[in-house]
N, C-alpha and C. Protein backbone atom coordinates (compact mmCIF):
# COMPACT_ATOMS: atom_id res chain seq x y z
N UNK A 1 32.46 44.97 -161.52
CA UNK A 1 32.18 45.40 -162.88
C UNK A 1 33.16 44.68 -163.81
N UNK A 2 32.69 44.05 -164.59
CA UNK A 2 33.45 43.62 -165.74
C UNK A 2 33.49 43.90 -167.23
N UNK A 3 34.62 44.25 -167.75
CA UNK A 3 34.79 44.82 -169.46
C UNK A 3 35.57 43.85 -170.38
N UNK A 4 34.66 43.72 -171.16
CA UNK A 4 35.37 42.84 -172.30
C UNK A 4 35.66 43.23 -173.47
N UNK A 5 36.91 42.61 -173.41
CA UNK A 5 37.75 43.27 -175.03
C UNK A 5 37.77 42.03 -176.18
N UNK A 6 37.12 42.05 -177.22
CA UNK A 6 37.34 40.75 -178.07
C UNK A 6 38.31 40.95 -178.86
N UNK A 7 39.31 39.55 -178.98
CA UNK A 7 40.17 39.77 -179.73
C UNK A 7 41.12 39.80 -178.80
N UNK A 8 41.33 40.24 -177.89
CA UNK A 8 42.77 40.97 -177.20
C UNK A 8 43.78 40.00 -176.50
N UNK A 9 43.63 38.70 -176.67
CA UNK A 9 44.39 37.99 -176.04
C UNK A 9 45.88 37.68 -176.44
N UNK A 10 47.16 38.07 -175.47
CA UNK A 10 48.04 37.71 -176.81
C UNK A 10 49.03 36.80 -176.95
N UNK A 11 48.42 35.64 -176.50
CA UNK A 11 48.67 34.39 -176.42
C UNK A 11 47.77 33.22 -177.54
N UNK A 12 46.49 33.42 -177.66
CA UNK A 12 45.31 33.11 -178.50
C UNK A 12 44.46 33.87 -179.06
N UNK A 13 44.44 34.97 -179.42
CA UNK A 13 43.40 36.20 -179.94
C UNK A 13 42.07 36.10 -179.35
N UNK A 14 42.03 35.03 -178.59
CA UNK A 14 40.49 35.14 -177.64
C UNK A 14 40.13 36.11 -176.91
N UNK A 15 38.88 36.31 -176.52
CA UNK A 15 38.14 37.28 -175.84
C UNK A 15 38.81 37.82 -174.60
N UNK A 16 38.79 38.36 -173.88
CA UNK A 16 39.39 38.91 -172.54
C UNK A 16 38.50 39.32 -171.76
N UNK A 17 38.31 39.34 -170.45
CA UNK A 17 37.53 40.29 -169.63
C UNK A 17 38.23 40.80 -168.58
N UNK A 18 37.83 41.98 -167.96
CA UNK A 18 38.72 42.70 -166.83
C UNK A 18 37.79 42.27 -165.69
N UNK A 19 38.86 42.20 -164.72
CA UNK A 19 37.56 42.17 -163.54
C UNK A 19 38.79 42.51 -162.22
N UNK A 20 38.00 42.18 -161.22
CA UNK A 20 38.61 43.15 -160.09
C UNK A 20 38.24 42.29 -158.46
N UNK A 21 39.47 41.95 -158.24
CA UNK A 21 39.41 41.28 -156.69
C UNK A 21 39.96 42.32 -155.67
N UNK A 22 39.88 40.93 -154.68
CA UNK A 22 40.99 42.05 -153.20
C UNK A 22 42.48 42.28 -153.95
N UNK A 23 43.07 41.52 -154.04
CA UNK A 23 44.34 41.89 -155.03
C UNK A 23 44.79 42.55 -155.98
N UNK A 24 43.36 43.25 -156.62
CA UNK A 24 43.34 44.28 -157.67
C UNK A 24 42.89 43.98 -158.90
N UNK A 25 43.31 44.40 -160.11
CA UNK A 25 42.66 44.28 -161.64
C UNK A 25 43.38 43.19 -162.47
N UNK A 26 42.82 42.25 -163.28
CA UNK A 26 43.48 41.34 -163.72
C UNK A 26 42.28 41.36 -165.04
N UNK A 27 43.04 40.68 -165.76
CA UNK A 27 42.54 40.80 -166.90
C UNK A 27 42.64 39.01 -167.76
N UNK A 28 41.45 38.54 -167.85
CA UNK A 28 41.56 36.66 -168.31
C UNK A 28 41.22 36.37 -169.54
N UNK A 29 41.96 35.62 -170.21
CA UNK A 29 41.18 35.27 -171.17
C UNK A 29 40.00 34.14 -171.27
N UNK A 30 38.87 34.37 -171.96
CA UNK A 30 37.84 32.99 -171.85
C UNK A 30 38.54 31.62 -172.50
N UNK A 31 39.24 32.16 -173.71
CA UNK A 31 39.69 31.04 -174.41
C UNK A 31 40.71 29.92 -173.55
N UNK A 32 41.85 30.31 -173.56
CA UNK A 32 42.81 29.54 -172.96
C UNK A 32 43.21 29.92 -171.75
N UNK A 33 42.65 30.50 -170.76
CA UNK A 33 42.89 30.95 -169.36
C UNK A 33 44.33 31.87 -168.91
N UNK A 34 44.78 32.32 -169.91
CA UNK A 34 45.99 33.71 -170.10
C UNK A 34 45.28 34.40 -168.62
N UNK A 35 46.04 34.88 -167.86
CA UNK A 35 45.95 36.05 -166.46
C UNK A 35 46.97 36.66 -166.72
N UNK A 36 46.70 38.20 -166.70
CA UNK A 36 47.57 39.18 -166.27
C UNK A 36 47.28 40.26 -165.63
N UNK A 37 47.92 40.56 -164.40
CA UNK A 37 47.49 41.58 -163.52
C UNK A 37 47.60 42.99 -164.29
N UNK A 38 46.95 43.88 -164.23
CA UNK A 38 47.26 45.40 -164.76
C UNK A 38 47.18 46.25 -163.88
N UNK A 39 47.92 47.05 -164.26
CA UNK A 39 48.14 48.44 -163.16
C UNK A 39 46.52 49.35 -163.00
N UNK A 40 47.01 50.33 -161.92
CA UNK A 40 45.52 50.79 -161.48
C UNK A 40 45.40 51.94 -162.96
N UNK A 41 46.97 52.18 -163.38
CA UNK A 41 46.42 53.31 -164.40
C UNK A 41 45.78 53.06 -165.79
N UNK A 42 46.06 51.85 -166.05
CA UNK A 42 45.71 51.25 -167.09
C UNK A 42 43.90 51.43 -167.01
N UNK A 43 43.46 50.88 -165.90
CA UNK A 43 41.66 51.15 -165.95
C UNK A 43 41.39 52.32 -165.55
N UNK A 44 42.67 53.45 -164.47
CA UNK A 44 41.48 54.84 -164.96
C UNK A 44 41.50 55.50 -166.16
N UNK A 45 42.74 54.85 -167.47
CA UNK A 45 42.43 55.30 -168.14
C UNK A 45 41.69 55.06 -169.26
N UNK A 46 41.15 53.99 -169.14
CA UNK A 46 40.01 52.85 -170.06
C UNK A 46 38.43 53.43 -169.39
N UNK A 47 38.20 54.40 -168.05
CA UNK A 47 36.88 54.60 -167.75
C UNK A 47 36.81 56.20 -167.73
N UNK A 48 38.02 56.70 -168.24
CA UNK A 48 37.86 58.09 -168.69
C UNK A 48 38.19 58.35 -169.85
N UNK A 49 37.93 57.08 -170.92
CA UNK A 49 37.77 56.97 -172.48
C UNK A 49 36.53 57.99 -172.58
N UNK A 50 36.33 58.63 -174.31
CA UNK A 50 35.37 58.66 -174.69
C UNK A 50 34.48 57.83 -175.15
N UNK A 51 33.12 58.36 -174.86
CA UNK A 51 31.93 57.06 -174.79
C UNK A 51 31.31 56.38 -174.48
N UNK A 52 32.55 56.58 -173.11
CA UNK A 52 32.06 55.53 -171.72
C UNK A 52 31.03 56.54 -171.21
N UNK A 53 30.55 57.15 -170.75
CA UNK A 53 29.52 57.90 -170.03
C UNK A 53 28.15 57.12 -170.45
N UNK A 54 27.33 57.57 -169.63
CA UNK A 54 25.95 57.39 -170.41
C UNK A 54 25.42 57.19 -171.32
N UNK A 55 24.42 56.68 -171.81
CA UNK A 55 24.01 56.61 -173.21
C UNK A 55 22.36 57.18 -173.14
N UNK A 56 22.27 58.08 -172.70
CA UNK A 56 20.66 58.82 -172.63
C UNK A 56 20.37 59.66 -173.39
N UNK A 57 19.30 59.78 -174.06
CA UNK A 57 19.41 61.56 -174.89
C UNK A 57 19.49 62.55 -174.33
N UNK A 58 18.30 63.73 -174.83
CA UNK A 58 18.39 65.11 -174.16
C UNK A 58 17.09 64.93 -173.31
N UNK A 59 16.28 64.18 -173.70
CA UNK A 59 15.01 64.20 -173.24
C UNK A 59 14.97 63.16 -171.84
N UNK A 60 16.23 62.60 -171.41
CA UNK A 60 16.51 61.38 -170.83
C UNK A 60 16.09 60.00 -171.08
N UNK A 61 15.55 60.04 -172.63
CA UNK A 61 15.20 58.28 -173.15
C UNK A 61 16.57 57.58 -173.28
N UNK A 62 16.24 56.67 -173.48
CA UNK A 62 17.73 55.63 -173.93
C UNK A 62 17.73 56.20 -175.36
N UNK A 63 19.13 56.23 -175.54
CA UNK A 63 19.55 56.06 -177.34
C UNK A 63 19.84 55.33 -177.96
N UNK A 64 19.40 54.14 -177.19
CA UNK A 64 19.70 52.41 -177.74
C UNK A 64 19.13 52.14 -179.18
């Protein structure tokens, strides 16, 4: 699974994405290739944000 943050780079303000190997969570930039590993708490607490859940109504349609 991968999450992208625009803006967040802080080396070049370029885009970022998280992603996840055998070695764990690292986080790249597209622009200028910035890597930095992040801790495991850092993403459980980015997937127990509000908002992140579902996006369905009551009726179970999309709310797109």
């Amino acid at each position: 699974m991968k999450m992208w943050r625009f803006k967040n780079c802080p080396r070049c303000s370029g885009d970022t994405f998280i992603d996840s190997d055998i070695d764990g969570w690292h986080e790249h930039c597209l622009m200028c290739g910035y890597t930095r590993d992040l801790p495991a708490e850092a993403i459980a607490k980015s997937k127990a944000a509000p908002g992140g859940g579902n996006r369905t109504g009551s009726a179970g349609t999309s709310a797109l």
